[in-house]
PDB file of N, CA and C in Angstrom:
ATOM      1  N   UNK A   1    -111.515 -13.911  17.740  1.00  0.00           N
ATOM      2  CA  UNK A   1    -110.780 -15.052  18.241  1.00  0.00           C
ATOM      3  C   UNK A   1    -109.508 -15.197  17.421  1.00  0.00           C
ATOM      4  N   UNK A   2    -108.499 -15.345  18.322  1.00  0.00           N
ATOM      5  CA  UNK A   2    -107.178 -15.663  17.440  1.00  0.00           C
ATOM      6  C   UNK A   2    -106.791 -16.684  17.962  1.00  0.00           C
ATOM      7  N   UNK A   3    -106.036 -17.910  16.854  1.00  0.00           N
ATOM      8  CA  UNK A   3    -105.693 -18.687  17.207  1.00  0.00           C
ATOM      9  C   UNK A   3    -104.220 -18.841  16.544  1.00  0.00           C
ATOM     10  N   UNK A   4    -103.248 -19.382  17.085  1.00  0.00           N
ATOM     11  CA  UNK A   4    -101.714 -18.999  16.805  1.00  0.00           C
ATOM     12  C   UNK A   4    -101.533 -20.587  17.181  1.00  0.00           C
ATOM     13  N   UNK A   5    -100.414 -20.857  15.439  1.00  0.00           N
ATOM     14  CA  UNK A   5     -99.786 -22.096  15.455  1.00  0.00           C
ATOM     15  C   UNK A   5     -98.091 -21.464  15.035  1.00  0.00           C
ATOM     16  N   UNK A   6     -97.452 -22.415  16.259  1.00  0.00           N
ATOM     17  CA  UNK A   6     -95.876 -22.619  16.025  1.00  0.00           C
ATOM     18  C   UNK A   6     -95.748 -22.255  14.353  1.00  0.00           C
ATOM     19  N   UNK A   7     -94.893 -21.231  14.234  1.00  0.00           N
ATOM     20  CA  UNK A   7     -94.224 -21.426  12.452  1.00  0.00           C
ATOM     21  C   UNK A   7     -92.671 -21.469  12.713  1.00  0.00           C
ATOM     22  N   UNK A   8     -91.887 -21.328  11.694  1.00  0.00           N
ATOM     23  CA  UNK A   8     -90.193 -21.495  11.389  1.00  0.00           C
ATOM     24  C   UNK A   8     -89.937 -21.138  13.058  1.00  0.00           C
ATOM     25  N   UNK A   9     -89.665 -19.825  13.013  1.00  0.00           N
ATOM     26  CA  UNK A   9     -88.757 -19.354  14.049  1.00  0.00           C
ATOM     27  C   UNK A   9     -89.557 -18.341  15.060  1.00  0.00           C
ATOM     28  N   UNK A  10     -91.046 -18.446  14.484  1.00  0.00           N
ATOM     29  CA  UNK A  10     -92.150 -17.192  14.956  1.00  0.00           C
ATOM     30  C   UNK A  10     -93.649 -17.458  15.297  1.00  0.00           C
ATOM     31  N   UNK A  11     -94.736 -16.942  14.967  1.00  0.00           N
ATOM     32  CA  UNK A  11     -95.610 -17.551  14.957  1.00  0.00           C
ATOM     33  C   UNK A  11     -96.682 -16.803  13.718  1.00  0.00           C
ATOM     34  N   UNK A  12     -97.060 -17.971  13.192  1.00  0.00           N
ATOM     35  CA  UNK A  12     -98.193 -17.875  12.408  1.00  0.00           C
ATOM     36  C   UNK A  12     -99.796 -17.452  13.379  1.00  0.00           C
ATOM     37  N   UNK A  13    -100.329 -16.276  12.686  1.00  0.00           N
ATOM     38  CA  UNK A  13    -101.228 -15.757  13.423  1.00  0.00           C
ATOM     39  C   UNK A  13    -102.596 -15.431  12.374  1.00  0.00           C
ATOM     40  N   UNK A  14    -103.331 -16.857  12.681  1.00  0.00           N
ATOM     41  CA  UNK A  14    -104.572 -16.318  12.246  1.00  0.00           C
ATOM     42  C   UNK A  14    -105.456 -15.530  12.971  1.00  0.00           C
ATOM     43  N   UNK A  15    -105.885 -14.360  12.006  1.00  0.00           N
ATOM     44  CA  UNK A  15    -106.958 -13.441  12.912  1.00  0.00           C
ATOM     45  C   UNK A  15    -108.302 -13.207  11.798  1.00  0.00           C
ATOM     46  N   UNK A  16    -109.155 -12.521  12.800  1.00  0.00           N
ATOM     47  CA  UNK A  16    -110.448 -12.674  12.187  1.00  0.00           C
ATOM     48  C   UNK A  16    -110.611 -11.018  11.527  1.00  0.00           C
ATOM     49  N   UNK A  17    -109.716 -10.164  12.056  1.00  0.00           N
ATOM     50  CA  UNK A  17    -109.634  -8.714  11.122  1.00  0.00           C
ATOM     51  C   UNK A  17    -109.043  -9.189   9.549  1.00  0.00           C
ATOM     52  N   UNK A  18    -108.582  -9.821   9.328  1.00  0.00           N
ATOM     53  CA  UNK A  18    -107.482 -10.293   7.904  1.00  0.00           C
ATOM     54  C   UNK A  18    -108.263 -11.354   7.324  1.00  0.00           C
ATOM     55  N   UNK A  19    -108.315 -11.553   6.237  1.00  0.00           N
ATOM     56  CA  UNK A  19    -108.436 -12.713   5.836  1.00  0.00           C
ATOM     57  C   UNK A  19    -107.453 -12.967   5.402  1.00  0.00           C
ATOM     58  N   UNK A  20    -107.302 -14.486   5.230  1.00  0.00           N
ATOM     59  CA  UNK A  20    -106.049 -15.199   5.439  1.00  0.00           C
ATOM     60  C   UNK A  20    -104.992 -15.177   6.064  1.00  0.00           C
ATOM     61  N   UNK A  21    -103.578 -15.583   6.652  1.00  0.00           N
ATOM     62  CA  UNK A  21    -102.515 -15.561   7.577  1.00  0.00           C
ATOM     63  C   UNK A  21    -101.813 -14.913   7.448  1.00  0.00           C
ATOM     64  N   UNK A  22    -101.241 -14.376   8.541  1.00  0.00           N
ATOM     65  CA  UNK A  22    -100.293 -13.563   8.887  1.00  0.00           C
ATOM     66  C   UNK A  22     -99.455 -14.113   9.444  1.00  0.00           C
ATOM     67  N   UNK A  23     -97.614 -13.816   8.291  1.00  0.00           N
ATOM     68  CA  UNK A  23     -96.402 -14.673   9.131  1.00  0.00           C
ATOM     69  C   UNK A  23     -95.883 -13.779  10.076  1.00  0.00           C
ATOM     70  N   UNK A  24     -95.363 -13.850  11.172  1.00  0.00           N
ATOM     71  CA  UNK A  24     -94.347 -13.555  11.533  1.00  0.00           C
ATOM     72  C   UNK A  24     -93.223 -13.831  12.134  1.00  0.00           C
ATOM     73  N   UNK A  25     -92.381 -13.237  11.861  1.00  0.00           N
ATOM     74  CA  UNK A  25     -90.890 -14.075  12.039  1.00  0.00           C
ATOM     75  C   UNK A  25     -89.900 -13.505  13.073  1.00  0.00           C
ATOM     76  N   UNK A  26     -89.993 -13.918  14.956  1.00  0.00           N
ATOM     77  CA  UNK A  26     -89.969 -13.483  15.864  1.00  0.00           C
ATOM     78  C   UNK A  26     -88.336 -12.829  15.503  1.00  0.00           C
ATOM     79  N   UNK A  27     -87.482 -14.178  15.261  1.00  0.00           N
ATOM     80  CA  UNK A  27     -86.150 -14.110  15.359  1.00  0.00           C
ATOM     81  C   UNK A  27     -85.401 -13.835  14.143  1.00  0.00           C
ATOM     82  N   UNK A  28     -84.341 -12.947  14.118  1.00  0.00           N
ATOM     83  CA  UNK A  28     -83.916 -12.584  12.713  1.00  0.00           C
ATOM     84  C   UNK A  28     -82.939 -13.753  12.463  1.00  0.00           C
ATOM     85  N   UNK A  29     -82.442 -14.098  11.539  1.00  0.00           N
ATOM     86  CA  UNK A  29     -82.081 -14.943  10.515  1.00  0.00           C
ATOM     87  C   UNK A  29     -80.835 -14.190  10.217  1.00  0.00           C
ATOM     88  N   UNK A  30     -80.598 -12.768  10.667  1.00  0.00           N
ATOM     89  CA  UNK A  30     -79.187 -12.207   9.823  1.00  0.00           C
ATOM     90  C   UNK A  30     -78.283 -12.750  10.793  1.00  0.00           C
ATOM     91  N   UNK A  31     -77.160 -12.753   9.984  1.00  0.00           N
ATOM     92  CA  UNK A  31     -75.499 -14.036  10.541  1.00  0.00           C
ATOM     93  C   UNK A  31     -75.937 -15.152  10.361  1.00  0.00           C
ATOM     94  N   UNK A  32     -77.422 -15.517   9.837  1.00  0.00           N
ATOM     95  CA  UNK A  32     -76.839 -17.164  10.245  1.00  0.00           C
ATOM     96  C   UNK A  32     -75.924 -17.733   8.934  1.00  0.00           C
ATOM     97  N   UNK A  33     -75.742 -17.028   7.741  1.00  0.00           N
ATOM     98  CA  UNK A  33     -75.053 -17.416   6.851  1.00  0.00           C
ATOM     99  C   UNK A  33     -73.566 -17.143   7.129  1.00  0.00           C
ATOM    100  N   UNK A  34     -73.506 -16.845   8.001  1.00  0.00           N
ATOM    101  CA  UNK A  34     -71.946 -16.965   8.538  1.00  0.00           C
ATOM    102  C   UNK A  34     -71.705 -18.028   9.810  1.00  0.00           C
ATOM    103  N   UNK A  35     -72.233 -18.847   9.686  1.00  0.00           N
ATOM    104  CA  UNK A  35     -72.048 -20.058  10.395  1.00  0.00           C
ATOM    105  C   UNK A  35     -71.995 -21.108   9.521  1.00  0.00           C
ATOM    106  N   UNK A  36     -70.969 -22.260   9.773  1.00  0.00           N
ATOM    107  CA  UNK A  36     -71.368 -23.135   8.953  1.00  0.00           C
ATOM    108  C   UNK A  36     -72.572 -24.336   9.122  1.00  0.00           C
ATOM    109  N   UNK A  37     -73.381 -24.283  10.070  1.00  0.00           N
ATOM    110  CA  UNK A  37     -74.867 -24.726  10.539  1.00  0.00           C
ATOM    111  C   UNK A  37     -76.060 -23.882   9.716  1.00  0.00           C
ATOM    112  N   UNK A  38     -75.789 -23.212   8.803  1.00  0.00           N
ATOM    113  CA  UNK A  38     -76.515 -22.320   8.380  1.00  0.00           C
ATOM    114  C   UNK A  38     -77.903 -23.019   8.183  1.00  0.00           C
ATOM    115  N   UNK A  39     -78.898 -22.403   8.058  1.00  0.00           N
ATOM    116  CA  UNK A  39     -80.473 -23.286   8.046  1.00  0.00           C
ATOM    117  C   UNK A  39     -80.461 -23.070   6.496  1.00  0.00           C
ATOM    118  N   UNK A  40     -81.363 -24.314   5.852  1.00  0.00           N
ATOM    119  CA  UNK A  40     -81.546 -23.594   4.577  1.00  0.00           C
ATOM    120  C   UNK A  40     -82.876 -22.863   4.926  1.00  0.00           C
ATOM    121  N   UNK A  41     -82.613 -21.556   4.070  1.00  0.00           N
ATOM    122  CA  UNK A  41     -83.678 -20.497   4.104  1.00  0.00           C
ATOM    123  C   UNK A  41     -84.311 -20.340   2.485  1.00  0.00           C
ATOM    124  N   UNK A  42     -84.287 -21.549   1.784  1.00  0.00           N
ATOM    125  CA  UNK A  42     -84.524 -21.269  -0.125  1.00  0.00           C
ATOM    126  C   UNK A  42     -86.333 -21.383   0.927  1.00  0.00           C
ATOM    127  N   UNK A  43     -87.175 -21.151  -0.132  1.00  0.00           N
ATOM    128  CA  UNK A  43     -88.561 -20.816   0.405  1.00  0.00           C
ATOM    129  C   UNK A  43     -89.422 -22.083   0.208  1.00  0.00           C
ATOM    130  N   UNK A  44     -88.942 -22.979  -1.017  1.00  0.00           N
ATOM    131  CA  UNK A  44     -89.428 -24.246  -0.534  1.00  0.00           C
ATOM    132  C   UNK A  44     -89.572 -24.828   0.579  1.00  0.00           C
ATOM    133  N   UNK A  45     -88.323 -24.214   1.382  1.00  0.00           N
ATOM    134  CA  UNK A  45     -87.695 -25.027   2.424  1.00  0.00           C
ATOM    135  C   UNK A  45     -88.987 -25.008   3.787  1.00  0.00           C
ATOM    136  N   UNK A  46     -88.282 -23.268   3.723  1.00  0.00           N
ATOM    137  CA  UNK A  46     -89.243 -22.455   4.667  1.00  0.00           C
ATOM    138  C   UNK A  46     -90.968 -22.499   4.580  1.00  0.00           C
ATOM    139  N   UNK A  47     -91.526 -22.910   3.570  1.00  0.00           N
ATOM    140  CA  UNK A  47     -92.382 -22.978   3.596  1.00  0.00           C
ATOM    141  C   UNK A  47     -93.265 -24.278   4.014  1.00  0.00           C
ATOM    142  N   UNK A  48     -92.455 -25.300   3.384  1.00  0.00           N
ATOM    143  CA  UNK A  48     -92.269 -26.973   3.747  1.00  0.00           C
ATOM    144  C   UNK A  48     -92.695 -26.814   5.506  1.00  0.00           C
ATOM    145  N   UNK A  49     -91.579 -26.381   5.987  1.00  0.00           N
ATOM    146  CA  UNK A  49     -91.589 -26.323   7.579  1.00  0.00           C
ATOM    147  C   UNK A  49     -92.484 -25.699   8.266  1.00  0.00           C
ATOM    148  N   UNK A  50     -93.340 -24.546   7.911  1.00  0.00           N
ATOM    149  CA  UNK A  50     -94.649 -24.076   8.187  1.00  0.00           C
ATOM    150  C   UNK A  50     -95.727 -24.579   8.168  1.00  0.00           C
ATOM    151  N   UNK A  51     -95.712 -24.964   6.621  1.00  0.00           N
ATOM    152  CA  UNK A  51     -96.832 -26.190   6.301  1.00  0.00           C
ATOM    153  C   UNK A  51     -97.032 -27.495   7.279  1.00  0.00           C
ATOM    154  N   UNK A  52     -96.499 -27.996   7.834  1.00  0.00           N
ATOM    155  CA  UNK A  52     -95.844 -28.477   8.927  1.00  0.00           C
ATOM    156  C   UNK A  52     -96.331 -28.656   9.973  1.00  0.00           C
ATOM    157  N   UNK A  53     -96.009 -27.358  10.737  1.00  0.00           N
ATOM    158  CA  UNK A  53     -96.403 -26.809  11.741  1.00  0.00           C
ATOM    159  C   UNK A  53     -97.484 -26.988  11.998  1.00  0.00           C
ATOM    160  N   UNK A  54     -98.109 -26.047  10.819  1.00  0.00           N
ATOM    161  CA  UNK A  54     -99.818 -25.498  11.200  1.00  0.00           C
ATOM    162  C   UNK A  54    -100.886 -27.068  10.823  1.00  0.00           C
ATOM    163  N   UNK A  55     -99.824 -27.923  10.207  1.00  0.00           N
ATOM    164  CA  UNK A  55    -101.015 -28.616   9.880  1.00  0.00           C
ATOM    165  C   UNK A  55    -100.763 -29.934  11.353  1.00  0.00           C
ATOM    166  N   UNK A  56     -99.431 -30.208  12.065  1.00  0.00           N
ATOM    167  CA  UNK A  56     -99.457 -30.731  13.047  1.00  0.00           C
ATOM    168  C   UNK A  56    -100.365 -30.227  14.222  1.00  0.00           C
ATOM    169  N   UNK A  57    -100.322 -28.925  13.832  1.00  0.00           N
ATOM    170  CA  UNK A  57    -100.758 -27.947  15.252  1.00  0.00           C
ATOM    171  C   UNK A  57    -102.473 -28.137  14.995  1.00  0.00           C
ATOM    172  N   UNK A  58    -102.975 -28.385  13.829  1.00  0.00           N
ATOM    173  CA  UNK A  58    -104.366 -28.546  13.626  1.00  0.00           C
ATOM    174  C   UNK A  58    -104.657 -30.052  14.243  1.00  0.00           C
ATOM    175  N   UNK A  59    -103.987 -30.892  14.249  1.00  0.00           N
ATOM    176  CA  UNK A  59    -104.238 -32.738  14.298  1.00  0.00           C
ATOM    177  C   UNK A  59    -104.231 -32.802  15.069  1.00  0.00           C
ATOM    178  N   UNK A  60    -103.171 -32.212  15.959  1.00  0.00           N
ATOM    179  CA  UNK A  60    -103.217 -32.110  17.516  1.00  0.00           C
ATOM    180  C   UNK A  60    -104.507 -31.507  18.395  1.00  0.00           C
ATOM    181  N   UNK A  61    -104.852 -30.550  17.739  1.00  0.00           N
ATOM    182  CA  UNK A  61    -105.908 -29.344  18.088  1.00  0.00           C
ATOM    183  C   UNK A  61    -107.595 -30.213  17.985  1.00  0.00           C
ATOM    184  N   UNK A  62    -107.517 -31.195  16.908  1.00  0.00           N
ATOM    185  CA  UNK A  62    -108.880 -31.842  16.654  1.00  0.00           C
ATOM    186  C   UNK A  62    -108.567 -33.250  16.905  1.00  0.00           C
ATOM    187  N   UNK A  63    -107.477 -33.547  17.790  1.00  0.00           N
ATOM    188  CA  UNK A  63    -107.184 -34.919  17.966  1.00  0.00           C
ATOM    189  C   UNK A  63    -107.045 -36.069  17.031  1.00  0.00           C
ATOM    190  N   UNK A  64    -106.138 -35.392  15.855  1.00  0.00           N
ATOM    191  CA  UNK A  64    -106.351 -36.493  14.692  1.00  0.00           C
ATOM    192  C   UNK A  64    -107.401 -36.576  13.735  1.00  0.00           C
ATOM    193  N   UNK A  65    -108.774 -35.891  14.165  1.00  0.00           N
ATOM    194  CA  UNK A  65    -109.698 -35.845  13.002  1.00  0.00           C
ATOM    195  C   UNK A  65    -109.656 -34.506  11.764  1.00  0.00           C
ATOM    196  N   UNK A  66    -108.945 -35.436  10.887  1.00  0.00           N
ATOM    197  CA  UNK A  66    -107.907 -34.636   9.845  1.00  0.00           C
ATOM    198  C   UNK A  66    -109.510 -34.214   8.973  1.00  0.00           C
ATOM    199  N   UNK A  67    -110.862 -34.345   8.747  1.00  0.00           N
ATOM    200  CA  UNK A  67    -111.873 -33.808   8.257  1.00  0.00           C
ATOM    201  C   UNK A  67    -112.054 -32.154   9.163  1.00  0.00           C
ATOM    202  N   UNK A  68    -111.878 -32.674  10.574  1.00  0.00           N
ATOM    203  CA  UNK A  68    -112.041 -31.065  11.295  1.00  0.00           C
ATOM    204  C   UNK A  68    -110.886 -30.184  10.754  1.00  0.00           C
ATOM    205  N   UNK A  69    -109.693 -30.591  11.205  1.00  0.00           N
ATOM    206  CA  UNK A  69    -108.299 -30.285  11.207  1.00  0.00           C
ATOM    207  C   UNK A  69    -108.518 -29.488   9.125  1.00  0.00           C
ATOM    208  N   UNK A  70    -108.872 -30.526   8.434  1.00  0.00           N
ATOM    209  CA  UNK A  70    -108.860 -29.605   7.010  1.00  0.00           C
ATOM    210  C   UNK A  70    -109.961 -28.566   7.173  1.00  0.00           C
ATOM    211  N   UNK A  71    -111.192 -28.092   7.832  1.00  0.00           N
ATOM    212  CA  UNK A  71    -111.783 -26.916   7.646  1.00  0.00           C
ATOM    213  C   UNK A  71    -110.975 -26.039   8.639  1.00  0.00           C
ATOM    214  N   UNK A  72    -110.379 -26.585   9.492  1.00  0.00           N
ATOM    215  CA  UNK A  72    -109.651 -25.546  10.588  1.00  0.00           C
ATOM    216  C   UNK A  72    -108.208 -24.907   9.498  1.00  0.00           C
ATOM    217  N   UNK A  73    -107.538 -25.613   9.326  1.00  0.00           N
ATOM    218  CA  UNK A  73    -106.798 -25.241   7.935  1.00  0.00           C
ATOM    219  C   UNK A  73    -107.533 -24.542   6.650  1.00  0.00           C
ATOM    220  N   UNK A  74    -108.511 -24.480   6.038  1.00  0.00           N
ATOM    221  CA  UNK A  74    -109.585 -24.054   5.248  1.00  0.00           C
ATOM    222  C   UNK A  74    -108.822 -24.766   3.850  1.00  0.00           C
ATOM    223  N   UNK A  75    -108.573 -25.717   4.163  1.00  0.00           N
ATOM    224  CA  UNK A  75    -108.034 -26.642   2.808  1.00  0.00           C
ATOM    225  C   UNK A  75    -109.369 -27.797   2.567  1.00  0.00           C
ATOM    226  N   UNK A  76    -109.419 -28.884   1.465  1.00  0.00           N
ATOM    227  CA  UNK A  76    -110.036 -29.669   1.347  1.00  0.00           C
ATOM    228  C   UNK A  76    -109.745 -31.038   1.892  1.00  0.00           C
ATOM    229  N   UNK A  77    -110.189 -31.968   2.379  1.00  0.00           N
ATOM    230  CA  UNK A  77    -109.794 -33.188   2.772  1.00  0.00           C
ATOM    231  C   UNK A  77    -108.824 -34.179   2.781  1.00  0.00           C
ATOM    232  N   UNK A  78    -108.796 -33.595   0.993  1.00  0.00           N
ATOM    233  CA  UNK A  78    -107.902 -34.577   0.260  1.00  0.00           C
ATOM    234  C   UNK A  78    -106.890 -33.750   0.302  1.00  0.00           C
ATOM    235  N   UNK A  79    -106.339 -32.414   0.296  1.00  0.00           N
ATOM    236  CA  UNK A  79    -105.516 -32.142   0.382  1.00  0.00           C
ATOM    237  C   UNK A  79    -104.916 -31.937   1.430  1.00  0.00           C
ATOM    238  N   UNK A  80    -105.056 -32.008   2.808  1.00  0.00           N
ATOM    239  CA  UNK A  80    -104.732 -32.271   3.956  1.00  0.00           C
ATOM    240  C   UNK A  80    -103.883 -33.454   3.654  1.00  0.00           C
ATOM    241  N   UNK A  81    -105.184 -34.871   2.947  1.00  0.00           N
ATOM    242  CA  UNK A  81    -104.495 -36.267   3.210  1.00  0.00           C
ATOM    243  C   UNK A  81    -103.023 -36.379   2.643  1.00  0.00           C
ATOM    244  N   UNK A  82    -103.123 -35.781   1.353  1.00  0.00           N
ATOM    245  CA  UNK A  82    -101.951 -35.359   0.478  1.00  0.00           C
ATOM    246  C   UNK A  82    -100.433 -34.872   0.997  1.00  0.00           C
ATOM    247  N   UNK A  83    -100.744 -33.675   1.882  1.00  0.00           N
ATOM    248  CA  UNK A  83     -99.789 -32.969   2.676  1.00  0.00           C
ATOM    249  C   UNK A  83     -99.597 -33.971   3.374  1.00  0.00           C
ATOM    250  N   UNK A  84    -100.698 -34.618   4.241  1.00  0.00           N
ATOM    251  CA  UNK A  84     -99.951 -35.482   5.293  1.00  0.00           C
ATOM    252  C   UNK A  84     -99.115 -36.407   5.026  1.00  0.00           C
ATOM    253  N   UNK A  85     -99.352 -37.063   4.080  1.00  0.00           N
ATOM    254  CA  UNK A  85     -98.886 -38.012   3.073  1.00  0.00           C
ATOM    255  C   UNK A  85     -97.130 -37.925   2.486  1.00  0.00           C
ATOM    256  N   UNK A  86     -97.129 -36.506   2.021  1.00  0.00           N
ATOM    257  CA  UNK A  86     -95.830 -35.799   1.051  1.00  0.00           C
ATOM    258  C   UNK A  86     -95.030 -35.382   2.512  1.00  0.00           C
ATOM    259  N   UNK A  87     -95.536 -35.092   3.560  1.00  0.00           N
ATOM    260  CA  UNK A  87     -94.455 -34.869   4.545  1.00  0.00           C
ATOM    261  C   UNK A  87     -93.986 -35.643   5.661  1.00  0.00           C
ATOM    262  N   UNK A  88     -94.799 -37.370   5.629  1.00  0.00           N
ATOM    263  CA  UNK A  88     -94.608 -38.175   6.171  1.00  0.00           C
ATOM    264  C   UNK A  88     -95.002 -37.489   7.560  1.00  0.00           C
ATOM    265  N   UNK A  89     -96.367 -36.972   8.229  1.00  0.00           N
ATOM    266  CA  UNK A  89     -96.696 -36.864   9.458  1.00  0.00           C
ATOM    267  C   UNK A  89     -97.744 -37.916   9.839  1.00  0.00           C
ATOM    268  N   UNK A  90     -97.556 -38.283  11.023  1.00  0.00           N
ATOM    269  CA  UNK A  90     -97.492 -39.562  11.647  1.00  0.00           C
ATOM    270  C   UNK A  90     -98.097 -38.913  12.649  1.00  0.00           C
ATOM    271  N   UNK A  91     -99.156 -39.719  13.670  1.00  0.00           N
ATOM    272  CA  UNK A  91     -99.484 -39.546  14.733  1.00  0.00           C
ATOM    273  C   UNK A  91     -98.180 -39.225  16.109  1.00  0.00           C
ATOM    274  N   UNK A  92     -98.168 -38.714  17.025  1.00  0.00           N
ATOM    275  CA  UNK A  92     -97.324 -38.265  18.085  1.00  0.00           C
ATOM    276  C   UNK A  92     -95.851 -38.079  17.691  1.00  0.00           C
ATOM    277  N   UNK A  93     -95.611 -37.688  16.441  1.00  0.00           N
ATOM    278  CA  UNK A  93     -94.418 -37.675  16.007  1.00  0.00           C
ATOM    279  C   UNK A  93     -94.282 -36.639  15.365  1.00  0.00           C
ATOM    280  N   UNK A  94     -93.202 -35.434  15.904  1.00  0.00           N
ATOM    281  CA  UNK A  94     -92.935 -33.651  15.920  1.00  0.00           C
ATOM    282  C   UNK A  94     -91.721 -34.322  14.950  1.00  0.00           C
ATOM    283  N   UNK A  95     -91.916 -33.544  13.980  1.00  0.00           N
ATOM    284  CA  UNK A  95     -91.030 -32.988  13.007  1.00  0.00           C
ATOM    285  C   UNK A  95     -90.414 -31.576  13.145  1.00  0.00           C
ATOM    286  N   UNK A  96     -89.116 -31.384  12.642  1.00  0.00           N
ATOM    287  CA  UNK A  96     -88.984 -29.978  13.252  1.00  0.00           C
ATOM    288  C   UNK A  96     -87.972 -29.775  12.431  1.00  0.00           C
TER     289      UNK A  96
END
């Protein structure tokens, strides 16, 4: 069973051959530093915005029950609450 949550620009792909996730990153990123819209790409950044993703894409997925949503993530409870907390995610409200 694979299950695939939205990441940056690609999709994050958990599979059951791997342990643990696999990024991938559909769209390349080269030129965008020649725009002045440039994204920041420092890895805090990028990673911030993944974290994100997968953990909206879990809340959504278990309807808010952030106890399912943290074993579907394979994090602990409290650190779900934490993340949710440090990135200000809110019920029906996409960050992006």
């Amino acid at each position: 069973m694979n299950r695939r949550l939205l990441g940056i620009s690609g999709t994050l792909t958990v599979g059951e051959e791997q342990p643990g996730p696999k990024l991938v990153i559909a769209e390349s990123c080269a030129g965008a530093a020649d725009t002045n819209d440039a994204p920041d790409l420092s890895l805090r950044s990028l990673r911030a915005q993944v974290e994100i993703k997968a953990i909206q894409s879990a809340l959504k997925r278990t309807a808010w029950n952030r106890k399912q949503a943290a074993r579907l993530l394979n994090i602990s409870y409290r650190g779900l609450l934490y993340k949710i907390r440090r990135h200000n995610i809110v019920p029906g409200v996409e960050h992006s």
